[in-house]
C-alpha atoms as a PDB file:
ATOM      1  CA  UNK A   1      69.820 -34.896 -16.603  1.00  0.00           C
ATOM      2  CA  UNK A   2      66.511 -35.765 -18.526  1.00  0.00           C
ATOM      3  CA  UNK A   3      63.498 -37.489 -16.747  1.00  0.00           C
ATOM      4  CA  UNK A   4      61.734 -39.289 -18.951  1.00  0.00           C
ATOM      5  CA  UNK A   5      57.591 -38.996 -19.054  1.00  0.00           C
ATOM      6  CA  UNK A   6      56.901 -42.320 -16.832  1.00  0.00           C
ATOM      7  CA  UNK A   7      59.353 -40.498 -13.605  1.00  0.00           C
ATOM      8  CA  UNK A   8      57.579 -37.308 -13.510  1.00  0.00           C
ATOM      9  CA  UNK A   9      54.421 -39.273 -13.695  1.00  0.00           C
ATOM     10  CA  UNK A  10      55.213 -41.509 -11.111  1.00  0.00           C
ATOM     11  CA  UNK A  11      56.526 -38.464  -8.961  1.00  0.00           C
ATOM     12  CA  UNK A  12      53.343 -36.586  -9.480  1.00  0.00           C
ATOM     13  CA  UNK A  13      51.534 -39.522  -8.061  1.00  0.00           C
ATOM     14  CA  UNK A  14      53.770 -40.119  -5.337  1.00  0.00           C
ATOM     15  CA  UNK A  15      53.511 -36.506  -4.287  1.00  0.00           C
ATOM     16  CA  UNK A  16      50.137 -36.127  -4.375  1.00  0.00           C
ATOM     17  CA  UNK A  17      49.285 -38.967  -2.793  1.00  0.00           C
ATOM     18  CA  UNK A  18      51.635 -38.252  -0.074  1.00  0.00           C
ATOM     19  CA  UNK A  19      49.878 -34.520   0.621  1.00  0.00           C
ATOM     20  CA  UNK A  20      47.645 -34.382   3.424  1.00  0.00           C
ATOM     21  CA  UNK A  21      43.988 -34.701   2.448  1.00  0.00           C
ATOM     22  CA  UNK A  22      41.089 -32.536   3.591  1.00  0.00           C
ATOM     23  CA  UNK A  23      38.382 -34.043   5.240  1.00  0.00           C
ATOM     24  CA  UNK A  24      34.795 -34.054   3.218  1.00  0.00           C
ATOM     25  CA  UNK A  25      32.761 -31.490   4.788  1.00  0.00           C
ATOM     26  CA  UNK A  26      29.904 -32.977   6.751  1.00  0.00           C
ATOM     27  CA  UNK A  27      26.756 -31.400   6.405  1.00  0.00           C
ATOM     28  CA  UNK A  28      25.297 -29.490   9.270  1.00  0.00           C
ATOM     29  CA  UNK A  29      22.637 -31.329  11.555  1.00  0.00           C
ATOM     30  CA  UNK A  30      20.502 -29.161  13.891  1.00  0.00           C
ATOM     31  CA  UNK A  31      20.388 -30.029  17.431  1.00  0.00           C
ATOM     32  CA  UNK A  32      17.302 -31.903  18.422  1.00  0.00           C
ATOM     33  CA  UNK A  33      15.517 -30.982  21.568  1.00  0.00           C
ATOM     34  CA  UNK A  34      14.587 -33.781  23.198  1.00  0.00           C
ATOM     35  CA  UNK A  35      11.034 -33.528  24.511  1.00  0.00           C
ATOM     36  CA  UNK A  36      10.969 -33.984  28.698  1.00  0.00           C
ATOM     37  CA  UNK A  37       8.141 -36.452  29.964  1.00  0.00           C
ATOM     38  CA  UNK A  38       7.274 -36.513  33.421  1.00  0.00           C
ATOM     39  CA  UNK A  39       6.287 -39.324  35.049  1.00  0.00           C
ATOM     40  CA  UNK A  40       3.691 -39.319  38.463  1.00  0.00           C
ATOM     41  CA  UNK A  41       2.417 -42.786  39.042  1.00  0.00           C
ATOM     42  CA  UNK A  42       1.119 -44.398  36.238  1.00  0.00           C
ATOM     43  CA  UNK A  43       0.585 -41.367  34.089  1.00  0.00           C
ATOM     44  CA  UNK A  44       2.837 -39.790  31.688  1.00  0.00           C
ATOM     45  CA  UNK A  45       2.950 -36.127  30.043  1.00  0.00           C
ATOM     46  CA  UNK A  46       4.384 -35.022  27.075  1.00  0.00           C
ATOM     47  CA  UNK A  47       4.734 -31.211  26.844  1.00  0.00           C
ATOM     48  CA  UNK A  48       3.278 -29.921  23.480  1.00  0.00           C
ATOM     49  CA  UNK A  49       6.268 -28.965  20.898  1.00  0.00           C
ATOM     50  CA  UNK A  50       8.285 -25.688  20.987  1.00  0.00           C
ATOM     51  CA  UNK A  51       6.476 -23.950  18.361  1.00  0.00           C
ATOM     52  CA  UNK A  52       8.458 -23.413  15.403  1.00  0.00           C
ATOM     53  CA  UNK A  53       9.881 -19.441  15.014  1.00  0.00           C
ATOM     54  CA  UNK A  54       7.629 -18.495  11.918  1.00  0.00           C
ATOM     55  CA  UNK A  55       4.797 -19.824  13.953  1.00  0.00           C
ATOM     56  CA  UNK A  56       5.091 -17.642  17.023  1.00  0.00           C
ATOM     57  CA  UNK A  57       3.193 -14.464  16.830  1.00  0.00           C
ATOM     58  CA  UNK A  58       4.816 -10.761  16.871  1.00  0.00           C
ATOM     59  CA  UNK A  59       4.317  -9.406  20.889  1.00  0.00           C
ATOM     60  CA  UNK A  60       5.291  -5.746  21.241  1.00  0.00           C
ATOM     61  CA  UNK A  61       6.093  -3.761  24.373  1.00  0.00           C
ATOM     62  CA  UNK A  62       3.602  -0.858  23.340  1.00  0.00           C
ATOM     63  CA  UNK A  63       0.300  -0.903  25.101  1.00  0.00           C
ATOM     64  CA  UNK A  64      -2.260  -1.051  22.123  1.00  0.00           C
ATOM     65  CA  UNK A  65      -5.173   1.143  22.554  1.00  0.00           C
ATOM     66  CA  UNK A  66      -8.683  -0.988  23.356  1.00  0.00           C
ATOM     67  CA  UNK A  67     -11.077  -0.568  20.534  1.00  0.00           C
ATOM     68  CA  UNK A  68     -13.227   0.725  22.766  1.00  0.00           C
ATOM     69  CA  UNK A  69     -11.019   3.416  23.563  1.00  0.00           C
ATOM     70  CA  UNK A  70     -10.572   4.380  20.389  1.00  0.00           C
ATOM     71  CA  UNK A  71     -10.981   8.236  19.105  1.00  0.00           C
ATOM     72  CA  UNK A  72     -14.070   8.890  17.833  1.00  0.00           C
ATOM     73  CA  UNK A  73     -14.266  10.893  14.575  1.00  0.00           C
ATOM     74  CA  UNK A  74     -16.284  13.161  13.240  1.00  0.00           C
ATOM     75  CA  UNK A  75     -19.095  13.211  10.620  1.00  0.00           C
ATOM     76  CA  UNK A  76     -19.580  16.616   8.707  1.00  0.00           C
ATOM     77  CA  UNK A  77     -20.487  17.338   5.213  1.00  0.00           C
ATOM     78  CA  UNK A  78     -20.300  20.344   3.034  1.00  0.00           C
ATOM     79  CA  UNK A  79     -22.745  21.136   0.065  1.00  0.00           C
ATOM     80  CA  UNK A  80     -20.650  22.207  -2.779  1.00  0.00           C
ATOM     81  CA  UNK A  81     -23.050  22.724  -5.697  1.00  0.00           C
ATOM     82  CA  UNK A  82     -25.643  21.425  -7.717  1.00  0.00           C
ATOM     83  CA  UNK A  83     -25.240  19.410 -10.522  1.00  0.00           C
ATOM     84  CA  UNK A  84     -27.815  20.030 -12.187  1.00  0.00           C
ATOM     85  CA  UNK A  85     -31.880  21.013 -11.932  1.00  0.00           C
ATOM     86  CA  UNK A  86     -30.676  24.619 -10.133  1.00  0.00           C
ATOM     87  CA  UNK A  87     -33.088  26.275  -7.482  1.00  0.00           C
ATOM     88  CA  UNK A  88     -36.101  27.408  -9.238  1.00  0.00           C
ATOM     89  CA  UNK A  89     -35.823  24.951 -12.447  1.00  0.00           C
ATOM     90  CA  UNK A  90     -38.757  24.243 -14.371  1.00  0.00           C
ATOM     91  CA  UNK A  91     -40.109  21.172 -14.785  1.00  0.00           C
ATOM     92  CA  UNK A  92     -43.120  19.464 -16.438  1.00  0.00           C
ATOM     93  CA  UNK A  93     -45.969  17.463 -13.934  1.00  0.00           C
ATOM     94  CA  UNK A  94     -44.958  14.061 -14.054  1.00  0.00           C
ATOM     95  CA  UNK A  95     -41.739  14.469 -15.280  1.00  0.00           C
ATOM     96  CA  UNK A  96     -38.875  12.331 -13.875  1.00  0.00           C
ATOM     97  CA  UNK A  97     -36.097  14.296 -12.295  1.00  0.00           C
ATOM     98  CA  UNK A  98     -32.490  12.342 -11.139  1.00  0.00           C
ATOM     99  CA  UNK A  99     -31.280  15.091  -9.305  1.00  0.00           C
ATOM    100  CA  UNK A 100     -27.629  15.158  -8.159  1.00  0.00           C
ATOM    101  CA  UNK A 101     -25.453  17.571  -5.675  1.00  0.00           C
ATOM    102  CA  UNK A 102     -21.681  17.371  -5.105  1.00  0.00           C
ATOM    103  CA  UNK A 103     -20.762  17.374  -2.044  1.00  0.00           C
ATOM    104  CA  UNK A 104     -17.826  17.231  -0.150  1.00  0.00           C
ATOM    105  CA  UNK A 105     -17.158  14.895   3.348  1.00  0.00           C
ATOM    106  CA  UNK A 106     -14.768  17.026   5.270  1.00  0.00           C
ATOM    107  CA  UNK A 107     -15.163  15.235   8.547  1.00  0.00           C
ATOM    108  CA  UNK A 108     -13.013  12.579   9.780  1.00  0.00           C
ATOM    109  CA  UNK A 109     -15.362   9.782   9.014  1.00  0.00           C
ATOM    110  CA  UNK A 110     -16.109   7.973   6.249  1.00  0.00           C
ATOM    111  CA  UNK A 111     -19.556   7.314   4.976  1.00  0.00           C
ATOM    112  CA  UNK A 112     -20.175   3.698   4.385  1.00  0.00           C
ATOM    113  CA  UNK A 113     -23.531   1.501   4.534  1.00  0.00           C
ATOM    114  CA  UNK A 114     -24.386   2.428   7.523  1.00  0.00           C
ATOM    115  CA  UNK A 115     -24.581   6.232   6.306  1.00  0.00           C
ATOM    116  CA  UNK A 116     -28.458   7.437   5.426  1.00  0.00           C
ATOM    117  CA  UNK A 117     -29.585  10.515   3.833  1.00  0.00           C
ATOM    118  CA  UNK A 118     -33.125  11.380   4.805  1.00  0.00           C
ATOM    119  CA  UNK A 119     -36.140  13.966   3.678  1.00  0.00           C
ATOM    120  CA  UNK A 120     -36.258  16.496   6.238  1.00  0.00           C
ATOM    121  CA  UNK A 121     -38.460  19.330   4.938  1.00  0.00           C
ATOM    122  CA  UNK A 122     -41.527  19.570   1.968  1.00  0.00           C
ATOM    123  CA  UNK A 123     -42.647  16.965  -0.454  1.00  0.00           C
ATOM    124  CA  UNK A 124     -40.628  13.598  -1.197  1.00  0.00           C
ATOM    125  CA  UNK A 125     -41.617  14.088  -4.654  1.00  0.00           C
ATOM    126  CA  UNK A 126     -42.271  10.561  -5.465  1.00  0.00           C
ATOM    127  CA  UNK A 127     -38.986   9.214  -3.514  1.00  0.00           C
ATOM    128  CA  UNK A 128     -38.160   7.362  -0.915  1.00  0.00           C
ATOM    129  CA  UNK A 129     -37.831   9.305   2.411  1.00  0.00           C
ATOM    130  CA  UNK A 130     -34.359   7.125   3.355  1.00  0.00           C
ATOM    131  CA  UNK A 131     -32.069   6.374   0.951  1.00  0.00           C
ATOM    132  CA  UNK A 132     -28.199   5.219   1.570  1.00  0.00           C
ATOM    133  CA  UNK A 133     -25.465   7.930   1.604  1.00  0.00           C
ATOM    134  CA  UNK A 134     -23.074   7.915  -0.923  1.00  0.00           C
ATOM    135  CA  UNK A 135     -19.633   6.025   0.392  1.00  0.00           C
ATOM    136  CA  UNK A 136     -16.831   8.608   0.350  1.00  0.00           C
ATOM    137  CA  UNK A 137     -13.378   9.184   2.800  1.00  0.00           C
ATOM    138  CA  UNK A 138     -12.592  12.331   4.610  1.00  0.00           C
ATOM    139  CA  UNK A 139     -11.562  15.085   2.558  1.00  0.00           C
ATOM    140  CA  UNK A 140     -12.826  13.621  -0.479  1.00  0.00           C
ATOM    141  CA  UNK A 141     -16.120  14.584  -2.829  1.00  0.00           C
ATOM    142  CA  UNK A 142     -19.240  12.954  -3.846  1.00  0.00           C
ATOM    143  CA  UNK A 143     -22.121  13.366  -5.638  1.00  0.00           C
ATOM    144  CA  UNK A 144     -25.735  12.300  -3.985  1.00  0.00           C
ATOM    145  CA  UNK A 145     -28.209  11.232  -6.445  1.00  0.00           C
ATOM    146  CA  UNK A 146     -32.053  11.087  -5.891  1.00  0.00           C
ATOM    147  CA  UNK A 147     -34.949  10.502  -8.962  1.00  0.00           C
ATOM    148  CA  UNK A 148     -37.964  12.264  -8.037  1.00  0.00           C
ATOM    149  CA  UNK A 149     -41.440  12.796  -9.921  1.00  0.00           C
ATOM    150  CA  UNK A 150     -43.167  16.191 -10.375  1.00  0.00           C
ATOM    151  CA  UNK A 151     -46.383  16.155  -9.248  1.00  0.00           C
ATOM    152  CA  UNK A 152     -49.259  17.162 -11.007  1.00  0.00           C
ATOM    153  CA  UNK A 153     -49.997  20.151  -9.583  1.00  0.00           C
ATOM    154  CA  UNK A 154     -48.351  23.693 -10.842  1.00  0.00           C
ATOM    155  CA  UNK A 155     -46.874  25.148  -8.137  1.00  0.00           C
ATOM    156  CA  UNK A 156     -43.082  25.645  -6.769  1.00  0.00           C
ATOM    157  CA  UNK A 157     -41.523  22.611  -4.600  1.00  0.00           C
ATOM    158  CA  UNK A 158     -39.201  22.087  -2.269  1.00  0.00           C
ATOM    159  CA  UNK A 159     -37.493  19.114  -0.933  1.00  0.00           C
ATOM    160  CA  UNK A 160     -34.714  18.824   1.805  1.00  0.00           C
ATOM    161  CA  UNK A 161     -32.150  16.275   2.772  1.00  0.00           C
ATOM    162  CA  UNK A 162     -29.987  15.753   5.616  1.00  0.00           C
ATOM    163  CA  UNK A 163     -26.784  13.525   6.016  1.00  0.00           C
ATOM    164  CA  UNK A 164     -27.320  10.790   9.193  1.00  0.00           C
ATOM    165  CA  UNK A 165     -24.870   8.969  10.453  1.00  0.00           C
ATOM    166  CA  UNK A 166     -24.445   5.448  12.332  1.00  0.00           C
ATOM    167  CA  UNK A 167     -25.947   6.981  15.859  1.00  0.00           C
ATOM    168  CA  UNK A 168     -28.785   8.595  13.931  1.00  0.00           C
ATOM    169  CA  UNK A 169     -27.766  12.453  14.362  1.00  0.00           C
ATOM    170  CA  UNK A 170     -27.912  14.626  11.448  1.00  0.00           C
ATOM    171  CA  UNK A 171     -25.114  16.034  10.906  1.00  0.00           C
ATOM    172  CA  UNK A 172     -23.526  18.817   8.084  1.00  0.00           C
ATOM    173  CA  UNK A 173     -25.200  20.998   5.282  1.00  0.00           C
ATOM    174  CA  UNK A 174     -28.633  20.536   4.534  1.00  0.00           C
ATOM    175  CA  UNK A 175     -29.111  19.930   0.743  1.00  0.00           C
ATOM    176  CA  UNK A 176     -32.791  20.498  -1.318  1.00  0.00           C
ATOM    177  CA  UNK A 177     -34.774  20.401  -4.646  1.00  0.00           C
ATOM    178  CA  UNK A 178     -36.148  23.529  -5.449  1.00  0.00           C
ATOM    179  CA  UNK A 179     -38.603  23.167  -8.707  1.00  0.00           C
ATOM    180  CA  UNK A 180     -41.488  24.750 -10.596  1.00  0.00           C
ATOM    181  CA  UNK A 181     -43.889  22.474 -11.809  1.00  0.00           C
ATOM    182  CA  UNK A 182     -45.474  24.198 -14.822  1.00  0.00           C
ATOM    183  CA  UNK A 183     -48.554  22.880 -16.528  1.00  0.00           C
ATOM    184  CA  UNK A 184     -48.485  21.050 -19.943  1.00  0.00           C
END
């Protein structure tokens, strides 16, 4: 037997028609909290909102240290070499003289603003008798620049530097100028 197009269509429509249909998928709604209010008298309260999740802040169960408790470190620094102007370098009166040492900070502290660098010993040679420490990490090098003036006079000069730190204590190598101002 031959079914002819319009049966099978009419089948097709009968049978899926007849199939059970799946319900649309509703989309999810969150359960509201509702907010208590308590009543005493004539006043009300509302409770502030349950903060959302992103806005609570991380709590841990490990006792953090109180920055005042906190392990000091240690300031120490170690004269590597000069950089130029070596001990016993002549120089010409009035000549100006940026003299740098490397250095190395092999404490546990680093230098920042608060570090110093001061004259200790001889003649500040036209520079200041403070000047700021070069910044630098633990275990990492730096070189400490200071522009002084010979003086007029012909004669050998010396002039020596100490690191300071935040409390005011000297602390590591001492570093120096050692020069021989000749005449013109």
């Amino acid at each position: 037997m031959v079914l002819s197009p319009v049966i099978i269509l009419t089948l097709a429509f009968c049978i899926n028609g007849c199939s059970p249909q799946q319900p649309a998928a509703a989309p999810f709604i969150p359960p509201q909290i509702e907010t208590p209010v308590s009543t005493v008298g004539a006043l009300s309260y509302t409770p502030p909102p349950l903060p959302n999740a992103l806005e609570v802040a991380p709590t841990s169960s490990i006792n953090q240290a109180d920055s005042s408790a906190q392990t000091a470190c240690t300031n120490s620094l170690r004269f590597i070499e000069d950089v130029n102007y070596p001990d016993g370098t002549a120089v010409r009166q009035g000549e100006k003289i940026e003299k740098m040492w490397r250095v190395e900070n092999n404490g546990t502290c680093s230098w920042d603003s608060r570090y110093r660098m001061r004259l200790v010993e001889g003649d500040p040679l036209g520079a200041p008798v403070e000047l700021a420490l070069f910044p630098a990490r633990p275990g990492t090098q730096a070189e400490l620049r200071v522009i002084f003036i010979a003086p007029g006079e012909s004669r050998v000069y010396r002039s020596a530097w100490q690191a300071y730190g935040p409390d005011g204590l000297a602390f590591g190598d001492p570093f120096y100028i050692d020069i021989f101002v000749q005449s013109p």
